[in-house]
Protein backbone atom coordinates (compact mmCIF):
# COMPACT_ATOMS: atom_id res chain seq x y z
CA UNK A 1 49.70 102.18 49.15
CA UNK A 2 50.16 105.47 50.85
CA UNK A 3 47.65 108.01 51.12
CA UNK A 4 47.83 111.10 48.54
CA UNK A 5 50.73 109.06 46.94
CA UNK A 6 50.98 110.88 43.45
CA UNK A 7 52.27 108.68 40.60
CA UNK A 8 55.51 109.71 38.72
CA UNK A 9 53.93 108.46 35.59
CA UNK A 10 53.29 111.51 32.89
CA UNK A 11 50.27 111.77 30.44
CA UNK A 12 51.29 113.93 27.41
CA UNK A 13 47.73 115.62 25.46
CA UNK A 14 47.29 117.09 22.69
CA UNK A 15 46.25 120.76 22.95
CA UNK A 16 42.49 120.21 22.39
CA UNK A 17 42.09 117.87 24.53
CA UNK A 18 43.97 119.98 27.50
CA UNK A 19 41.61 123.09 26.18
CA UNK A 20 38.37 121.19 26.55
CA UNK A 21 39.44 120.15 30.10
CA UNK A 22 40.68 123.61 31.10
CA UNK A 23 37.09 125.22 29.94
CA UNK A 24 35.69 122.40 32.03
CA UNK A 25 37.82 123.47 34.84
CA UNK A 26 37.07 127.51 34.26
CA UNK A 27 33.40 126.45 34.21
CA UNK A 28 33.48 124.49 37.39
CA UNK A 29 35.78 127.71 39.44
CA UNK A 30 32.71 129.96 38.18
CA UNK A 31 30.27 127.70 39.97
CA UNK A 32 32.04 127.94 42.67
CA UNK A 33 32.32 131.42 42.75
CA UNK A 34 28.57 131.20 42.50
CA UNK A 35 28.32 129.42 45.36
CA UNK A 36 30.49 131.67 47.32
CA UNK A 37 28.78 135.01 45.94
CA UNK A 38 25.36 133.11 47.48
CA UNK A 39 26.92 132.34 50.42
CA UNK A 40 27.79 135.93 51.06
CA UNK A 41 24.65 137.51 50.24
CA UNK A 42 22.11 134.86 52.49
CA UNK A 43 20.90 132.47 49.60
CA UNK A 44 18.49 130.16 50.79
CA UNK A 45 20.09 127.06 51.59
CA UNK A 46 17.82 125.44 49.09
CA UNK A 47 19.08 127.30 45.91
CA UNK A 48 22.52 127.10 47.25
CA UNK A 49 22.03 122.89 47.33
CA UNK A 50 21.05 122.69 43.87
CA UNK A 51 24.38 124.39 42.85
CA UNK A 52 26.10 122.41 44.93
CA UNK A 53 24.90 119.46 43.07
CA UNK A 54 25.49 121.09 39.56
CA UNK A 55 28.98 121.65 40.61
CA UNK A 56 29.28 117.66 41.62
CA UNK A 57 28.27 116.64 38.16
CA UNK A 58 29.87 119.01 36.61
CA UNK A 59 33.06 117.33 38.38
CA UNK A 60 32.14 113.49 37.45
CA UNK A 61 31.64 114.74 33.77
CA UNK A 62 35.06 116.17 33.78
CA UNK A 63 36.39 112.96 35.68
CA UNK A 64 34.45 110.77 33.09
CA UNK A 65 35.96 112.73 30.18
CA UNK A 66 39.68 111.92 31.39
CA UNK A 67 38.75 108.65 32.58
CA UNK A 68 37.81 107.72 29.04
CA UNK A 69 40.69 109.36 27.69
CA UNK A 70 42.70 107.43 30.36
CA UNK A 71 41.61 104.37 28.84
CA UNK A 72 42.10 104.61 24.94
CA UNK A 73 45.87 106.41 25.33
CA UNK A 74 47.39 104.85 28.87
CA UNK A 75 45.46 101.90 29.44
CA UNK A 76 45.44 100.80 25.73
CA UNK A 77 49.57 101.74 25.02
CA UNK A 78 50.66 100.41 27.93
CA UNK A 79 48.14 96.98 27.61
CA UNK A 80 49.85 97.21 23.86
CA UNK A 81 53.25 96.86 25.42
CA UNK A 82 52.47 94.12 28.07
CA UNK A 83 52.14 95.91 30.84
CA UNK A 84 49.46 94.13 32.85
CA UNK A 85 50.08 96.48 36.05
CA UNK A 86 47.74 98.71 34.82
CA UNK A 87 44.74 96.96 35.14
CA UNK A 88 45.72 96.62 38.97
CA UNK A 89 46.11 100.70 38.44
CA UNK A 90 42.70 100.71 37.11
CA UNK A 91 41.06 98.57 39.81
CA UNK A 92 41.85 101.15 42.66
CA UNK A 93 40.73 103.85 40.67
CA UNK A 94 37.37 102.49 40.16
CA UNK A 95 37.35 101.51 44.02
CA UNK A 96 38.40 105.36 44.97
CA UNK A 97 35.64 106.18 42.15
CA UNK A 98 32.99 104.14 43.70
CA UNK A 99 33.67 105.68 47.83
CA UNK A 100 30.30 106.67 49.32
């Protein structure tokens, strides 16, 4: 499979559910702009860690969130309609997932 290869495959979601993962989103950008703004005025590198590890849970909760809903819509229509491809679709997710 080639690398960065994007799938032409479309998910549509309902508007909550693209809400809830855009206020994820906003929150994460403000962390990062935290980050930067600590960057720029000499934060000890310390402090600046710790929101560095905020911001990477903050990004598996948001990847965990449309994971799941990956699972009940996708995974469970297209398992519905006999499409057993996805499960090899779901096997190198969890492999790019689980990358050191």
């Amino acid at each position: 499979m080639e690398k960065n290869k994007c799938c032409k495959k479309t998910t549509h979601r309902k508007e909550e559910e693209k809400k809830t993962i855009n206020n994820r989103i906003n929150r994460i950008e403000g962390q990062l702009r935290g980050v930067k703004k600590m960057i720029e005025e000499d934060a000890y590198c310390n402090d600046v860690l710790i929101q560095l590890s905020a911001i990477e849970n903050s990004v598996k909760s948001l990847s965990n969130c449309v994971l799941q809903n990956h699972l009940y819509s996708c995974v469970t229509k297209d398992l519905k309609n006999g499409n057993l491809e996805i499960i090899d679709e779901l096997i190198s997710l969890f492999k790019k997932f689980n990358k050191p």
